[in-house]
Protein backbone atom coordinates (compact mmCIF):
# COMPACT_ATOMS: atom_id res chain seq x y z
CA UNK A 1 0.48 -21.49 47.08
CA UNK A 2 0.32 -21.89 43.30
CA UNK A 3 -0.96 -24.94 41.54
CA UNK A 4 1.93 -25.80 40.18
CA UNK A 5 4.04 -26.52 43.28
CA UNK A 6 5.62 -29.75 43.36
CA UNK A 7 5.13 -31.38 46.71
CA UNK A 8 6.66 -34.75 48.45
CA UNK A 9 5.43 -36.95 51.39
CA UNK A 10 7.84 -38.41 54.02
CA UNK A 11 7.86 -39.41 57.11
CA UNK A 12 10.90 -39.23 59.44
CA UNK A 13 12.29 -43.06 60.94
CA UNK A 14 14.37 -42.12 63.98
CA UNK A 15 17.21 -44.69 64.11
CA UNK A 16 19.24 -45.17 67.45
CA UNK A 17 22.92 -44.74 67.11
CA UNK A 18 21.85 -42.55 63.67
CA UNK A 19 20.77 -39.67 61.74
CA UNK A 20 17.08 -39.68 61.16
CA UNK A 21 16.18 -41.02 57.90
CA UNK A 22 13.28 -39.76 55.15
CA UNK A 23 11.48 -42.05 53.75
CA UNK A 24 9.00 -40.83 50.81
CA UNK A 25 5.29 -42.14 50.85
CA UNK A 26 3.92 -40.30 47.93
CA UNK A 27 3.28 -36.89 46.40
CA UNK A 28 0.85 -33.72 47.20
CA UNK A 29 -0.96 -31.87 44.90
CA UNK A 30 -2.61 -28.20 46.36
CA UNK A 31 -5.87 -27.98 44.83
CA UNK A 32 -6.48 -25.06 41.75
CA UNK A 33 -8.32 -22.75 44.46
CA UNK A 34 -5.45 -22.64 46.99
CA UNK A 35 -7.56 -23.84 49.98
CA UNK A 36 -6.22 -27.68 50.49
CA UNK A 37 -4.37 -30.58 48.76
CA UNK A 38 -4.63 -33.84 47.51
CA UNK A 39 -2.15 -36.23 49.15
CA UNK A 40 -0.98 -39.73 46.78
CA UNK A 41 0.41 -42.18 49.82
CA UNK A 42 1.87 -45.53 48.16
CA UNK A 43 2.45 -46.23 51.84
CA UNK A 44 1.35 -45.45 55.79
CA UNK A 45 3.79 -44.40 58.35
CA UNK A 46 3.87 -46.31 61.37
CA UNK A 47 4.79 -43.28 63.32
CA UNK A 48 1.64 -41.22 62.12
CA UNK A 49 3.77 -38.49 61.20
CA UNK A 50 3.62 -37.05 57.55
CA UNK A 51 5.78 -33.96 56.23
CA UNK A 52 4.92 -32.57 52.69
CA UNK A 53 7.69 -30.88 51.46
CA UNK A 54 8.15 -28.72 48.03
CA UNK A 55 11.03 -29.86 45.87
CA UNK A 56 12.91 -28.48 42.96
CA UNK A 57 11.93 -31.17 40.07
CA UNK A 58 15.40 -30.51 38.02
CA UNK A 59 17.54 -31.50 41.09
CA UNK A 60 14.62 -33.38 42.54
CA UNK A 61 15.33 -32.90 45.97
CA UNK A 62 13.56 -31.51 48.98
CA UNK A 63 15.19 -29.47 51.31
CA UNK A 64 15.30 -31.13 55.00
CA UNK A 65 17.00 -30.48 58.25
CA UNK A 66 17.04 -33.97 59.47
CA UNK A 67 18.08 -33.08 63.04
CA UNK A 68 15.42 -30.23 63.42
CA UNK A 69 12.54 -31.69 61.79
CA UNK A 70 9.25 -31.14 64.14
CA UNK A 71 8.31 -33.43 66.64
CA UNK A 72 3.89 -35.18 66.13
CA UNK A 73 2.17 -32.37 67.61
CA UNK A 74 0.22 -33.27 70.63
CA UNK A 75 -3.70 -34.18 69.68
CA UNK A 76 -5.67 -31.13 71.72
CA UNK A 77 -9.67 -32.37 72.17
CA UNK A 78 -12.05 -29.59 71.00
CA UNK A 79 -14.02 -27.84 73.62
């Protein structure tokens, strides 16, 4: 991925009787070598879940399927 990437934070609220909503906690930077990022939070998500997406800065939007957006992954305990 190339340094120059713009990347948001969210994380998804599920609402009952609604669409789920995506609230932004921050920006993501991927570091100059390609092998990680550096994640800006201005706030935690109670759910634990955290979604960087890239967005395009002149419409500054991110692209998201709200009703097919991944599920928290299941914690596996290392062998």
């Amino acid at each position: 991925m190339s340094s120059n990437v713009k990347l948001r934070v969210y994380t998804i609220v599920e609402r009952v009787g609604g669409s789920p909503f995506w609230l932004r906690l921050g920006n993501a930077a991927p570091h100059k070598d390609g092998k990680g990022f550096s994640v800006n939070l201005q706030a935690l998500p109670v759910s634990g879940l955290i979604v960087v997406r890239q967005y395009d800065e002149e419409s500054d939007v991110a692209p998201m399927e709200t009703d097919k957006h991944e599920r928290v992954p299941e914690l596996v305990e290392a062998a």
